[in-house]
Protein backbone atom coordinates (compact mmCIF):
# COMPACT_ATOMS: atom_id res chain seq x y z
CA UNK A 1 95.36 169.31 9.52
CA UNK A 2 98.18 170.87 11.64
CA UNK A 3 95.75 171.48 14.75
CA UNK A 4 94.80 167.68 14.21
CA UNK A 5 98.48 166.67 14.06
CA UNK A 6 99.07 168.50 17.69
CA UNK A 7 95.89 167.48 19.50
CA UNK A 8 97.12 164.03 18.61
CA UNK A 9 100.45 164.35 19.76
CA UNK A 10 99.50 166.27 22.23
CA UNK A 11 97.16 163.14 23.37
CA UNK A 12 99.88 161.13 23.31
CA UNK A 13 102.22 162.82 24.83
CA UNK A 14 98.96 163.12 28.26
CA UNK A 15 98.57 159.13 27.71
CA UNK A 16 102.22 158.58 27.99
CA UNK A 17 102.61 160.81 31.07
CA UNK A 18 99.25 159.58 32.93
CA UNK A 19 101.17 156.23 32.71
CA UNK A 20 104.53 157.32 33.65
CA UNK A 21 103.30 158.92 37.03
CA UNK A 22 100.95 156.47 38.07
CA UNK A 23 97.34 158.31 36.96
CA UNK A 24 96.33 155.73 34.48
CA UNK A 25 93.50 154.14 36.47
CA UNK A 26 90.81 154.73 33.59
CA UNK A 27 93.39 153.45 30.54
CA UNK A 28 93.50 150.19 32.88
CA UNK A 29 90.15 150.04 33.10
CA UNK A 30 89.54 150.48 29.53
CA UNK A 31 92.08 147.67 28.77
CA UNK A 32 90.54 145.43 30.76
CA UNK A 33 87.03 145.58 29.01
CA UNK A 34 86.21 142.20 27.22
CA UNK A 35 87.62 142.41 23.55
CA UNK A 36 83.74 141.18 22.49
CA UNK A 37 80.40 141.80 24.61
CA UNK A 38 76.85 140.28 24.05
CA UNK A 39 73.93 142.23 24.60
CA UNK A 40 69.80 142.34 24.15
CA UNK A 41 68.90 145.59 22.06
CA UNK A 42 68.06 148.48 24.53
CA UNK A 43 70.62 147.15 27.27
CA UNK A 44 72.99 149.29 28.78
CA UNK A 45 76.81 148.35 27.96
CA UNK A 46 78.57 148.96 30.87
CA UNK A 47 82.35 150.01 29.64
CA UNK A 48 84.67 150.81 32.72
CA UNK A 49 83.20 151.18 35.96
CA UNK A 50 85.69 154.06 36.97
CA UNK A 51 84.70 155.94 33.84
CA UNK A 52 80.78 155.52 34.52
CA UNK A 53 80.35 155.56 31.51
CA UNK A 54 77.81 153.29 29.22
CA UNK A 55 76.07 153.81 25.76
CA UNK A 56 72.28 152.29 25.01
CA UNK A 57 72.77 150.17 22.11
CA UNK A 58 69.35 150.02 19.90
CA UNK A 59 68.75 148.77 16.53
CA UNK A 60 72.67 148.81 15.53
CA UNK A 61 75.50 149.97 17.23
CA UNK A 62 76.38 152.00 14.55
CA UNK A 63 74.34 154.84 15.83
CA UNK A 64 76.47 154.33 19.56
CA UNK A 65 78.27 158.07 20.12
CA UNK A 66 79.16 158.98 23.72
CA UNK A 67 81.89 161.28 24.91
CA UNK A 68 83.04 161.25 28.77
CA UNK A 69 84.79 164.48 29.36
CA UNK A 70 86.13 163.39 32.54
CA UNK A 71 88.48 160.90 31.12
CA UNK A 72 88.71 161.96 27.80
CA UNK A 73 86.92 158.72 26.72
CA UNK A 74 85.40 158.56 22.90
CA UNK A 75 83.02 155.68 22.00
CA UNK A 76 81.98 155.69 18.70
CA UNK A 77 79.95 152.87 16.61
CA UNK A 78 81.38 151.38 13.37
CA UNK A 79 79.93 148.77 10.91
CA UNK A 80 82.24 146.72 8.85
CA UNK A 81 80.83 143.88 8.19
CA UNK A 82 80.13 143.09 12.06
CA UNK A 83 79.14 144.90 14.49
CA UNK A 84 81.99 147.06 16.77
CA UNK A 85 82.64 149.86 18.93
CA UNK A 86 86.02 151.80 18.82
CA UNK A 87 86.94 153.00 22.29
CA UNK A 88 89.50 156.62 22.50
CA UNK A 89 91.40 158.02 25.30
CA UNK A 90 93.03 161.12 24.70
CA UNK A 91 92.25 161.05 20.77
CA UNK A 92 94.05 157.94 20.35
CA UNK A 93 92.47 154.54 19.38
CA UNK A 94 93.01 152.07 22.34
CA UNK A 95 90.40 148.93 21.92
CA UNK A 96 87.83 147.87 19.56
CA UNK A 97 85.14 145.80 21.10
CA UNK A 98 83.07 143.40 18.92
CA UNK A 99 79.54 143.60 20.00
CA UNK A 100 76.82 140.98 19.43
CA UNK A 101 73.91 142.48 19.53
CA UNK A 102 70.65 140.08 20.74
CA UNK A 103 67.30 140.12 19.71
CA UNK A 104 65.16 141.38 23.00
CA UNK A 105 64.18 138.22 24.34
CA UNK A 106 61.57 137.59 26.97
CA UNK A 107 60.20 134.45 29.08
CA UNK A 108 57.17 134.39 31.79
CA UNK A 109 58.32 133.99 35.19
CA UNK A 110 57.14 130.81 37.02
CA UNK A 111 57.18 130.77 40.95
CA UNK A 112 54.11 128.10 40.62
CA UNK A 113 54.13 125.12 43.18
CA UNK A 114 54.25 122.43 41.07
CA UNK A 115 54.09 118.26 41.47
CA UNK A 116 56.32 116.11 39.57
CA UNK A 117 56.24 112.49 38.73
CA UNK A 118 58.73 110.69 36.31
CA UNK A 119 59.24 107.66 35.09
CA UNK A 120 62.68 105.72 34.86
CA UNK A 121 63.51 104.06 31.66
CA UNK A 122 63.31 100.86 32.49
CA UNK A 123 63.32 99.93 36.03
CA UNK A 124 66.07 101.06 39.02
CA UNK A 125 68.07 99.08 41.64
CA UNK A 126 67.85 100.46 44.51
CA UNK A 127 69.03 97.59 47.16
CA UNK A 128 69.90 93.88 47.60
CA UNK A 129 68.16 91.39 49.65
CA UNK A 130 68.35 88.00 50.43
CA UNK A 131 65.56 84.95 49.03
CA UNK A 132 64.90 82.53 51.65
CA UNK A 133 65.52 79.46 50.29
CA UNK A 134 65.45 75.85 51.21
CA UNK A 135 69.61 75.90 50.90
CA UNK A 136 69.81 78.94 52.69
CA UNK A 137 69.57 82.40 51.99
CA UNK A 138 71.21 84.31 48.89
CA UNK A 139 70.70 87.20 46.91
CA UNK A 140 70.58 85.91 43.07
CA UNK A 141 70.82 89.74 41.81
CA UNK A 142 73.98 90.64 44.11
CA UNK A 143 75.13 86.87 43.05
CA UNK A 144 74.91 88.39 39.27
CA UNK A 145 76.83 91.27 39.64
CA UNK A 146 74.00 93.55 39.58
CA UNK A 147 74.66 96.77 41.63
CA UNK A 148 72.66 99.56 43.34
CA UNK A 149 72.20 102.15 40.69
CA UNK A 150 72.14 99.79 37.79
CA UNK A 151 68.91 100.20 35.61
CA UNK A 152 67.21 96.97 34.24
CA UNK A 153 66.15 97.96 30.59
CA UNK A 154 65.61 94.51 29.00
CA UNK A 155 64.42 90.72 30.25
CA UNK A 156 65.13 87.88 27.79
CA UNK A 157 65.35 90.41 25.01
CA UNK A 158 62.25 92.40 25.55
CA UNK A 159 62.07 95.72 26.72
CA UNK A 160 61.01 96.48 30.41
CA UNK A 161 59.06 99.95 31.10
CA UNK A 162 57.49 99.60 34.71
CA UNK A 163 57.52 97.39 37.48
CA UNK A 164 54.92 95.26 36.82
CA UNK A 165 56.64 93.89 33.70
CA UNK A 166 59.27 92.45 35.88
CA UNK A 167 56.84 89.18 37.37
CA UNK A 168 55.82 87.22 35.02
CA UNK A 169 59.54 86.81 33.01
CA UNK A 170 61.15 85.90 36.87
CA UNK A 171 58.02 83.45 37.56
CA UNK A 172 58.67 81.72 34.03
CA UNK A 173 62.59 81.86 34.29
CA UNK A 174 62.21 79.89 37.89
CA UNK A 175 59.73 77.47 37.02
CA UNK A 176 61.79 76.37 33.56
CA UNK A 177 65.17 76.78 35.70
CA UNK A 178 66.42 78.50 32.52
CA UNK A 179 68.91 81.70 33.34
CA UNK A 180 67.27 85.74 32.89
CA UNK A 181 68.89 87.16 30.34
CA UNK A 182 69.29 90.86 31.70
CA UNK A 183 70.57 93.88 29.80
CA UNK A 184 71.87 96.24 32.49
CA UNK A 185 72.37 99.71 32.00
CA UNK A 186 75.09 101.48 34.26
CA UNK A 187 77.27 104.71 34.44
CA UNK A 188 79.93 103.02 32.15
CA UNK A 189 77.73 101.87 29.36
CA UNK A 190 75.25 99.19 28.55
CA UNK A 191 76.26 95.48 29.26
CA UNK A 192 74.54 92.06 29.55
CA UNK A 193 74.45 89.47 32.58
CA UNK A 194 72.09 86.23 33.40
CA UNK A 195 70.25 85.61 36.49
CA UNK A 196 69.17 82.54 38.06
CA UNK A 197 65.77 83.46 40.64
CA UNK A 198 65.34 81.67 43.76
CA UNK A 199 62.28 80.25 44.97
CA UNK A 200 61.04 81.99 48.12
CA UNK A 201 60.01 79.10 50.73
CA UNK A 202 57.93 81.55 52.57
CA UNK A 203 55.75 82.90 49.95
CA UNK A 204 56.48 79.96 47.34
CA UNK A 205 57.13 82.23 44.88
CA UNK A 206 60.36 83.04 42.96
CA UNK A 207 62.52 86.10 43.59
CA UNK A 208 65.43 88.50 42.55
CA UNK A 209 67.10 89.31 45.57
CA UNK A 210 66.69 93.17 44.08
CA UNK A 211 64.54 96.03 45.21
CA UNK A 212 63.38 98.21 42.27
CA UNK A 213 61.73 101.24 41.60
CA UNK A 214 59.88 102.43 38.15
CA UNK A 215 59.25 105.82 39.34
CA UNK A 216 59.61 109.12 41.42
CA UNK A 217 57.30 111.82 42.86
CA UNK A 218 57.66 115.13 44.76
CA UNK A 219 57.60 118.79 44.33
CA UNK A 220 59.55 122.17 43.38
CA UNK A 221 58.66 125.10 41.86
CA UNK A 222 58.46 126.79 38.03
CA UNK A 223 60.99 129.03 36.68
CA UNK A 224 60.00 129.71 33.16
CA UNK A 225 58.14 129.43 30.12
CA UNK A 226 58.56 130.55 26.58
CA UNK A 227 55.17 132.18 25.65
CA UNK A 228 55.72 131.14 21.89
CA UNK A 229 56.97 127.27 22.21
CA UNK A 230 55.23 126.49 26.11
CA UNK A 231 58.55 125.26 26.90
CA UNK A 232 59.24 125.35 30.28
CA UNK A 233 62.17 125.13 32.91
CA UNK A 234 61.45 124.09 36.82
CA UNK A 235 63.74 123.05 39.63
CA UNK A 236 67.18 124.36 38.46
CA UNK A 237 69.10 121.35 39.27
CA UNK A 238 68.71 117.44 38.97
CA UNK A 239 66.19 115.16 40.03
CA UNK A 240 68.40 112.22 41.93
CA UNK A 241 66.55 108.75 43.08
CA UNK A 242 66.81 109.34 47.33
CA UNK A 243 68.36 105.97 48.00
CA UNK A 244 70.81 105.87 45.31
CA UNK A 245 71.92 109.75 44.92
CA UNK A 246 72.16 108.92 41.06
CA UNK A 247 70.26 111.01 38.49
CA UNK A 248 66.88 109.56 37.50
CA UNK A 249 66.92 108.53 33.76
CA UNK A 250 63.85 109.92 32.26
CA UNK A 251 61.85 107.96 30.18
CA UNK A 252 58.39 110.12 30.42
CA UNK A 253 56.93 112.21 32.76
CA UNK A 254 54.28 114.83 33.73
CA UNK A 255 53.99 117.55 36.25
CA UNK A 256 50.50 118.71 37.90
CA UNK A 257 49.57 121.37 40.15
CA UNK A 258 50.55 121.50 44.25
CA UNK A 259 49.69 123.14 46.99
CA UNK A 260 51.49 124.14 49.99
CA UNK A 261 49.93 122.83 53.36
CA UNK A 262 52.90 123.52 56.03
CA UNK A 263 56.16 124.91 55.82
CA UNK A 264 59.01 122.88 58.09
CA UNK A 265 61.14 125.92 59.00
CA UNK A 266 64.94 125.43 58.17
CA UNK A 267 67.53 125.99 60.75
CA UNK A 268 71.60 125.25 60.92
CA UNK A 269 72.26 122.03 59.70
CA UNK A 270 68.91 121.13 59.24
CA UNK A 271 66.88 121.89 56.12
CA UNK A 272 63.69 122.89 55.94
CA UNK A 273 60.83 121.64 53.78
CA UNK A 274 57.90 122.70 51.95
CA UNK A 275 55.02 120.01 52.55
CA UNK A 276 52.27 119.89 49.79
CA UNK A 277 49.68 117.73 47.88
CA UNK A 278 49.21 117.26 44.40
CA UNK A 279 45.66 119.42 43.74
CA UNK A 280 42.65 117.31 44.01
CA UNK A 281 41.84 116.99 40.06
CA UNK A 282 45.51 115.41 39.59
CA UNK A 283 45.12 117.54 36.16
CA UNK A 284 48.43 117.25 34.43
CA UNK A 285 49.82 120.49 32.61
CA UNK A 286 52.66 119.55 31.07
CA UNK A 287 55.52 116.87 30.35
CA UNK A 288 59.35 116.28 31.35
CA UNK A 289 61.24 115.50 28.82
CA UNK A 290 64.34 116.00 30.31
CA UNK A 291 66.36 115.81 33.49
CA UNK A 292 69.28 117.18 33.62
CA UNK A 293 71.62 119.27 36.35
CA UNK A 294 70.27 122.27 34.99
CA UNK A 295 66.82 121.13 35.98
CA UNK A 296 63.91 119.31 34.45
CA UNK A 297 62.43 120.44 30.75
CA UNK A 298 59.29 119.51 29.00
CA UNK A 299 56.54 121.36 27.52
CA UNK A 300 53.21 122.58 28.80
CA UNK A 301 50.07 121.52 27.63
CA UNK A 302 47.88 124.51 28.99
CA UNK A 303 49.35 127.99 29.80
CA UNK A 304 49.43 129.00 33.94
CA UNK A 305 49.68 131.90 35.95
CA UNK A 306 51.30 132.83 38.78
CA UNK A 307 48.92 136.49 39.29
CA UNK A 308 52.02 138.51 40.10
CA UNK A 309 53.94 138.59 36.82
CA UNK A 310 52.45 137.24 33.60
CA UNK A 311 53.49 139.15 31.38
CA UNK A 312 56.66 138.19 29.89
CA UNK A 313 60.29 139.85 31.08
CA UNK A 314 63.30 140.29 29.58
CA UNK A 315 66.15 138.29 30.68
CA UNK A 316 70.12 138.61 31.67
CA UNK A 317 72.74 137.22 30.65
CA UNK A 318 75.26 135.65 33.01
CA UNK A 319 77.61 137.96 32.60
CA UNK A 320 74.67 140.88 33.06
CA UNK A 321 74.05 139.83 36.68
CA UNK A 322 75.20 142.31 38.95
CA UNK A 323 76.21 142.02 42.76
CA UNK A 324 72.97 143.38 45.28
CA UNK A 325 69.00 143.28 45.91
CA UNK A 326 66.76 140.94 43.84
CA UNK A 327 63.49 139.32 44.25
CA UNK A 328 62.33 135.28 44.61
CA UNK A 329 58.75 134.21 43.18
CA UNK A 330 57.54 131.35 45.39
CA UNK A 331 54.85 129.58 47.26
CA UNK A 332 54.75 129.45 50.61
CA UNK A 333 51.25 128.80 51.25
CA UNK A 334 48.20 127.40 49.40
CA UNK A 335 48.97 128.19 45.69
CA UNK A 336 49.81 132.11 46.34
CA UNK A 337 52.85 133.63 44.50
CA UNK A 338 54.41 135.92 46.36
CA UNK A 339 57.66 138.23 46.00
CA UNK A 340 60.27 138.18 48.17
CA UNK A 341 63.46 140.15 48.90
CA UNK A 342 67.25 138.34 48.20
CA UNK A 343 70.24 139.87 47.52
CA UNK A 344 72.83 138.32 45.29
CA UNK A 345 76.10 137.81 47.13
CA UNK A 346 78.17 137.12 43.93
CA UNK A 347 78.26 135.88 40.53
CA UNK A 348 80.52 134.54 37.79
CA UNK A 349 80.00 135.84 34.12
CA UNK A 350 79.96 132.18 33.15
CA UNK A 351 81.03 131.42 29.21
CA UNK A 352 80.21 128.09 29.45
CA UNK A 353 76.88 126.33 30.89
CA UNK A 354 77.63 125.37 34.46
CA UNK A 355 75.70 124.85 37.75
CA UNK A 356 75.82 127.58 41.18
CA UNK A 357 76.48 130.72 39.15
CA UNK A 358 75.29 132.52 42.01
CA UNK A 359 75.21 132.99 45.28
CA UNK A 360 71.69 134.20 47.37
CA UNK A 361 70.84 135.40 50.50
CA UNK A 362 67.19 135.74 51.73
CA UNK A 363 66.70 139.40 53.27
CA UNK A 364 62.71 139.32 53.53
CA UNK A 365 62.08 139.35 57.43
CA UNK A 366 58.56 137.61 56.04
CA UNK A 367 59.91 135.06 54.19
CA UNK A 368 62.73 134.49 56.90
CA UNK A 369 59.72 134.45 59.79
CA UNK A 370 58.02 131.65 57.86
CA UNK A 371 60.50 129.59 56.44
CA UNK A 372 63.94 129.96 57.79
CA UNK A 373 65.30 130.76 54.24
CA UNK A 374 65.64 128.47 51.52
CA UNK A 375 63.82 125.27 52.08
CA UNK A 376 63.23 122.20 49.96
CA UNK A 377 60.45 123.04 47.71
CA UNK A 378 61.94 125.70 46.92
CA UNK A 379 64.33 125.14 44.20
CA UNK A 380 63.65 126.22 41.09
CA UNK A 381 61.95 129.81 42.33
CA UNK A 382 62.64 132.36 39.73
CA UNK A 383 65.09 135.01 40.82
CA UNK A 384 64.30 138.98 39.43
CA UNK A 385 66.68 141.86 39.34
CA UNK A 386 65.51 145.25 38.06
CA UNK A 387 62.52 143.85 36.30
CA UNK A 388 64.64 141.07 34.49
CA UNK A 389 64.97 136.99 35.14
CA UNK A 390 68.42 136.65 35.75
CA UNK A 391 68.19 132.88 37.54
CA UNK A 392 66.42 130.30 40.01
CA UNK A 393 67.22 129.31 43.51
CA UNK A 394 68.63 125.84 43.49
CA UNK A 395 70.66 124.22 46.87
CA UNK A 396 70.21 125.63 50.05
CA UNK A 397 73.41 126.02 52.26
CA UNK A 398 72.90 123.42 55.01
CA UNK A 399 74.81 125.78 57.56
CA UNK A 400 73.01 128.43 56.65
CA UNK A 401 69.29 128.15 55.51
CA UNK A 402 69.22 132.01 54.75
CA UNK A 403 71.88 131.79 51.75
CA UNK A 404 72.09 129.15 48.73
CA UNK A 405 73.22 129.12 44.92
CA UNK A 406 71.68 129.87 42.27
CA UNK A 407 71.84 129.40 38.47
CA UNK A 408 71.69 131.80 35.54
CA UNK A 409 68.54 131.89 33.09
CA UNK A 410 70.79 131.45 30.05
CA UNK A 411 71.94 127.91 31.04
CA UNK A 412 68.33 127.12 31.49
CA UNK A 413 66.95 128.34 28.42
CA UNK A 414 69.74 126.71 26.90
CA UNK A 415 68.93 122.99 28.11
CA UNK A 416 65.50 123.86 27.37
CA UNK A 417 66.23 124.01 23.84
CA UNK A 418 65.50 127.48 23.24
CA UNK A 419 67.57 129.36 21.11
CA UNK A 420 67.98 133.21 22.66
CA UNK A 421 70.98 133.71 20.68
CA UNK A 422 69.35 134.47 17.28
CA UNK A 423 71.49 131.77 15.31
CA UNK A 424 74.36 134.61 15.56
CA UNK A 425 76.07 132.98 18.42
CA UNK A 426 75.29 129.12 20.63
CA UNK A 427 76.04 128.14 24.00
CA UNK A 428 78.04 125.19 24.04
């Protein structure tokens, strides 16, 4: 008991003076680790960089015991209820850190060209333009308050689902004279209008004064899917209508296969392109049943493969992402998936789901020689750091093709509905 007493106070009285003259680097350190940490079983916790010093945390971290001579560091795992970790510096007790300890969790990359096509609910506004009519011309849509943007969901109470559903209620409406009743829905909520249509004296046949659109195509690339649900996760960011910048509102969707014919090579302020073609059988593999800025989410009908990794990885957590080399899966001709080198510029250790987590740069002199850097097409590539999916590419820079964001797997999964947090602990 006595030498116990004096190694203590003998600890104490080395803390106080390491502070007092300006050699208490490692206590700052271990102040500033997080008071809780969330990790997959087997990780690596990485306590204070000056200390070098990390424990493997297995089945509980009760069994967690690691001494680091050079700082006089103790870790040692408790259980009381919950799971925690005791940190020591010079015998004496200076942080407990809560540890939530994750289920090892593991997706199959994508990298897989892929074609999308979605379908609006209802039908989208995307310009005016005026009727020719024997008073003159006039736009009865931009004469009804109707704006670009605005998406036409009803007609005279019945619901409207494609483009072709449009005709006959305006033909009807025009030959009666009697008003549309249109139910509009817009940014700031759902609301109702009438519109009169104009007879066209060119083609003798009435008209809006609108240009609409029922649906969107184009391609990107897969990031994930869960081997045990098929859900999936492409493009990493938002699917936006190209005359009105606005998200699309999905009603339904499906994607199919692509290939990659021809690569228009980025440059400064001038992004380049992947060019492709939905594959010849048009077979559809899966749905999208969301679109969100996170990307676009469905569910596959029929496994793929991208023949360089299909067996599922583990994954990282945002705040597991670390600064330097990494690896993009992506197409960049035919339906090959091929690795190439990045290195991650920076990241955040994001708490809360958010977009451009990350910042790339393309180092592969191959995929630079062919491509420029990031190019359209490319979003949603999945983005590997020693052997674990950390993110997918998702804007290019337009100054500079070689560098982009990215965004971290976790927000991903999360939109995608998949729980990787073992009902212990939710994303918001």
């Amino acid at each position: 008991m006595k030498w116990e007493l004096l190694r203590k106070l003998l600890g104490g009285f080395l803390l106080v003076s390491l502070c007092l003259i300006g050699f208490s680097k490692p206590f700052q350190d271990y102040l500033h680790i997080p008071k809780s940490i969330t990790i997959f079983q087997g990780d690596q916790i990485n306590f204070a960089k000056a200390a070098e010093v990390s424990a493997s945390v297995n089945q509980s971290v009760k069994n967690v015991n690691v001494q680091e001579q050079k700082h006089s560091l103790a870790i040692t795992g408790k259980k009381a209820g919950h799971e925690e970790i005791f940190l020591e510096l010079a015998g004496l007790p200076i942080k407990r850190v809560d540890v939530n300890v994750l289920k090892n969790f593991r997706i199959i990359p994508g990298g897989q060209s892929i074609g999308v096509k979605l379908n609006s609910k209802g039908v989208l506004v995307v310009g005016h333009h005026l009727v020719e009519t024997k008073n003159g011309k006039v736009s009865p849509g931009d004469q009804a308050g109707i704006k670009v943007g605005d998406i036409i969901t009803k007609l005279n109470g019945h619901t409207i689902e494609k483009m072709s559903d449009v005709a006959p209620f305006v033909q009807e409406a025009g030959e009666s004279g009697n008003a549309l009743k249109v139910t509009i829905q817009r940014d700031s909520g759902k609301f109702n209008t009438q519109i009169q249509p104009k007879k066209d004296e060119s083609e003798n046949i009435y008209k809006l004064g609108l240009y609409i659109r029922d649906s969107a195509a184009g391609i990107g690339t897969m990031t994930f899917i869960d081997p045990k649900s098929k859900k999936y996760g492409a493009l990493g960011h938002v699917i936006s209508d190209m005359d009105t910048k606005k998200p699309i509102v999905v009603e339904n969707g499906q994607i199919v296969r692509s290939t990659v014919t021809s690569i228009e090579k980025g440059s400064n302020g001038n992004p380049g392109e992947k060019l492709a073609r939905f594959s010849a059988d048009r077979e559809v593999i899966g749905d999208i049943k969301q679109n969100s800025p996170f990307g676009i989410f469905g569910n596959l009908h029929k496994m793929i493969k991208n023949g360089k990794y299909d067996k599922p990885l583990p994954i990282a957590l945002s705040d597991q992402v670390k600064e330097g080399p990494a690896k993009i899966l992506t197409v960049v001709d035919g339906d090959k998936v091929e690795a190439f080198d990045i290195e991650v510029v920076s990241t955040i250790p994001q708490k809360f789901p958010a977009t451009k987590g990350m910042i790339i740069k393309v180092t592969d002199p191959r995929l630079l020689e062919k491509t420029g850097g990031i190019v359209q097409g490319m979003s949603g590539s999945p983005i590997i750091q020693n052997g674990k999916v950390i993110g997918a590419v998702t804007h290019v820079f337009v100054n500079d093709p070689t560098s982009g964001y990215g965004v971290h797997i976790e927000w991903m999964l999360n939109k995608a509905g998949i729980n990787i947090y073992d009902d212990k602990e939710k994303a918001s």
